[in-house]
N, C-alpha and C. Protein backbone atom coordinates (compact mmCIF):
# COMPACT_ATOMS: atom_id res chain seq x y z
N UNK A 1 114.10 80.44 92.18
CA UNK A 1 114.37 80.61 93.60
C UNK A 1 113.34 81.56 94.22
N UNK A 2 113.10 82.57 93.46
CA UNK A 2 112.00 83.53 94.08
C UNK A 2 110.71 83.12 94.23
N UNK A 3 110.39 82.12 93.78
CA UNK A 3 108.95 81.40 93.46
C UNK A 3 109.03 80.39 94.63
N UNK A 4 110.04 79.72 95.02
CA UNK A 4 110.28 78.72 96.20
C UNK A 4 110.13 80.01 97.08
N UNK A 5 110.36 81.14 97.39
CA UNK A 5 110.81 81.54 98.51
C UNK A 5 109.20 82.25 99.34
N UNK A 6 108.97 82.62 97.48
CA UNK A 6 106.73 82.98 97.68
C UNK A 6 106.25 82.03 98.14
N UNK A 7 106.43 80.95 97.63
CA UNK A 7 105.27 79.85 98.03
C UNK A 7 105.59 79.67 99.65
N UNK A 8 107.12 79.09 100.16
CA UNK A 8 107.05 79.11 101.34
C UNK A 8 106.75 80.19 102.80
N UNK A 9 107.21 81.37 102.27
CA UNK A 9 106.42 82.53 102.89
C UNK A 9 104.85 82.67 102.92
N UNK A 10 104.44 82.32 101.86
CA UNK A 10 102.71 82.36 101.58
C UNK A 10 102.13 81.05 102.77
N UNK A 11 102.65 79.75 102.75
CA UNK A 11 102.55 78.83 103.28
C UNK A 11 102.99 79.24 104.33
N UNK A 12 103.93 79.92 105.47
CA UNK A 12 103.76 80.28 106.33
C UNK A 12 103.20 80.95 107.26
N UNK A 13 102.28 82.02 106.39
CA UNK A 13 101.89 83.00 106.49
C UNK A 13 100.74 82.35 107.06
N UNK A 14 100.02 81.87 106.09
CA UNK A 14 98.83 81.09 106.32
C UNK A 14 98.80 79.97 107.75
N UNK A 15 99.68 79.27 107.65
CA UNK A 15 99.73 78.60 108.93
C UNK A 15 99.61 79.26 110.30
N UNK A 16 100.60 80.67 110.26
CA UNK A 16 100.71 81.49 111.92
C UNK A 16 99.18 82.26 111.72
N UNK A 17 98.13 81.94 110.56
CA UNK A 17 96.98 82.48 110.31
C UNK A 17 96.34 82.21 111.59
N UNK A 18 96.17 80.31 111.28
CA UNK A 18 95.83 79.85 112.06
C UNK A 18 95.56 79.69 113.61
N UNK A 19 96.86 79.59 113.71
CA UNK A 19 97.40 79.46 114.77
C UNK A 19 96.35 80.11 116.28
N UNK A 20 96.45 79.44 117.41
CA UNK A 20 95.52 79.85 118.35
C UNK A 20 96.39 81.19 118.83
N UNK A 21 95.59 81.79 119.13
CA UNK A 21 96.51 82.99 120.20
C UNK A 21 97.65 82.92 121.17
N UNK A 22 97.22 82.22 121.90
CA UNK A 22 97.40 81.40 122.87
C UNK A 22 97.99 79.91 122.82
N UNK A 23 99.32 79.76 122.94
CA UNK A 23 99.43 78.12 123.52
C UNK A 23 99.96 78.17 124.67
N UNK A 24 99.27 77.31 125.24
CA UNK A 24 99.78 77.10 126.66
C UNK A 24 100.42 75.42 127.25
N UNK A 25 101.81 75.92 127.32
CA UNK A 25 103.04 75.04 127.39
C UNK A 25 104.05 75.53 128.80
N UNK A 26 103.41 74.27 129.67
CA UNK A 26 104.90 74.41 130.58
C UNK A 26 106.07 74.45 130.56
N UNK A 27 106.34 73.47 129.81
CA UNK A 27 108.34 73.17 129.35
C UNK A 27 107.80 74.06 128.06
N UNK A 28 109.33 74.17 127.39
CA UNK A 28 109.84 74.57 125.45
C UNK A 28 109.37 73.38 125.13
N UNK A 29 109.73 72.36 125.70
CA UNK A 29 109.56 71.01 125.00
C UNK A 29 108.20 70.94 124.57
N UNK A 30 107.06 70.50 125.10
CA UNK A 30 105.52 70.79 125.54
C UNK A 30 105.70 71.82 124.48
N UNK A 31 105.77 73.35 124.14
CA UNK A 31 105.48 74.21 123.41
C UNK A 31 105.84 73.88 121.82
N UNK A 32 107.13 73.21 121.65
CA UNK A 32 107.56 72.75 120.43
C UNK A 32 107.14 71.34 120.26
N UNK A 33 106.39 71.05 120.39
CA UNK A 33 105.48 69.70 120.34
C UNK A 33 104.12 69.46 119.76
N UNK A 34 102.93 70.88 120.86
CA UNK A 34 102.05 72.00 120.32
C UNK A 34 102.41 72.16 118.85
N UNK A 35 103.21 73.04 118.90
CA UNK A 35 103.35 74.07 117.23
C UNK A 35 103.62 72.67 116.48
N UNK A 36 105.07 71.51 116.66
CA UNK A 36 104.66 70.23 115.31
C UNK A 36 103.46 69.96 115.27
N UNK A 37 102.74 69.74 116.50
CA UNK A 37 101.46 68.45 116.01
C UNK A 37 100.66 69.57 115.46
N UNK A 38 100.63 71.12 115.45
CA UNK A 38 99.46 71.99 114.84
C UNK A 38 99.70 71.82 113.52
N UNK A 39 100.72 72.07 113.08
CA UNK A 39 101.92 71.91 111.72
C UNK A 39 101.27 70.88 110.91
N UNK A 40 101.78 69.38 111.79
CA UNK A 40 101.15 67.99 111.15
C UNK A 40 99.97 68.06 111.08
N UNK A 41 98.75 68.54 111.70
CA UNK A 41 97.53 68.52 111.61
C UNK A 41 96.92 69.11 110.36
N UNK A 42 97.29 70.30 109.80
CA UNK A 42 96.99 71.57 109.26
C UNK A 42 97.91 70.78 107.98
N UNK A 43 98.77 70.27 107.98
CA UNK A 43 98.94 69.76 106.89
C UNK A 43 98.19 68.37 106.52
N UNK A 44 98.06 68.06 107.16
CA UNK A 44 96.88 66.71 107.12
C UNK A 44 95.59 67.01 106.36
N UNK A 45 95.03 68.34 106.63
CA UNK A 45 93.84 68.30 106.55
C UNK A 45 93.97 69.15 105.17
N UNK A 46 94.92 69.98 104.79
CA UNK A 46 95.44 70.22 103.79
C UNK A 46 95.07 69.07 102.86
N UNK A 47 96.14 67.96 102.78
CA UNK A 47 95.79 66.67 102.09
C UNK A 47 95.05 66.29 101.68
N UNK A 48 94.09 66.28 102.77
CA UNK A 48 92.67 65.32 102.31
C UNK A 48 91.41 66.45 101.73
N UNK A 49 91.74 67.65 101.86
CA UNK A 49 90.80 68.39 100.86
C UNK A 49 91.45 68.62 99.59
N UNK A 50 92.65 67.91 99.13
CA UNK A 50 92.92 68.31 98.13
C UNK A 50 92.65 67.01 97.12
């Protein structure tokens, strides 16, 4: 359990690494849309370098 809980913290960590400073979102909706498709992207590209 402690090893699931590293990896997903580590993997989070790294993602809000990323992350732009800045998103700019009119609605929540629009903002939680942003952060999936950054998510799906960043895991995408994850993928294909591996």
């Amino acid at each position: 359990v402690k090893f699931i809980r590293k990896r997903i913290e580590s993997a989070f960590s790294v993602i809000t690494q990323r992350f732009p400073a800045h998103i700019h979102a009119v609605t929540s909706h629009g903002f939680e849309l942003k952060v999936f498709l950054f998510i799906l992207a960043y895991y995408g590209i994850e993928k294909t370098m591996l």
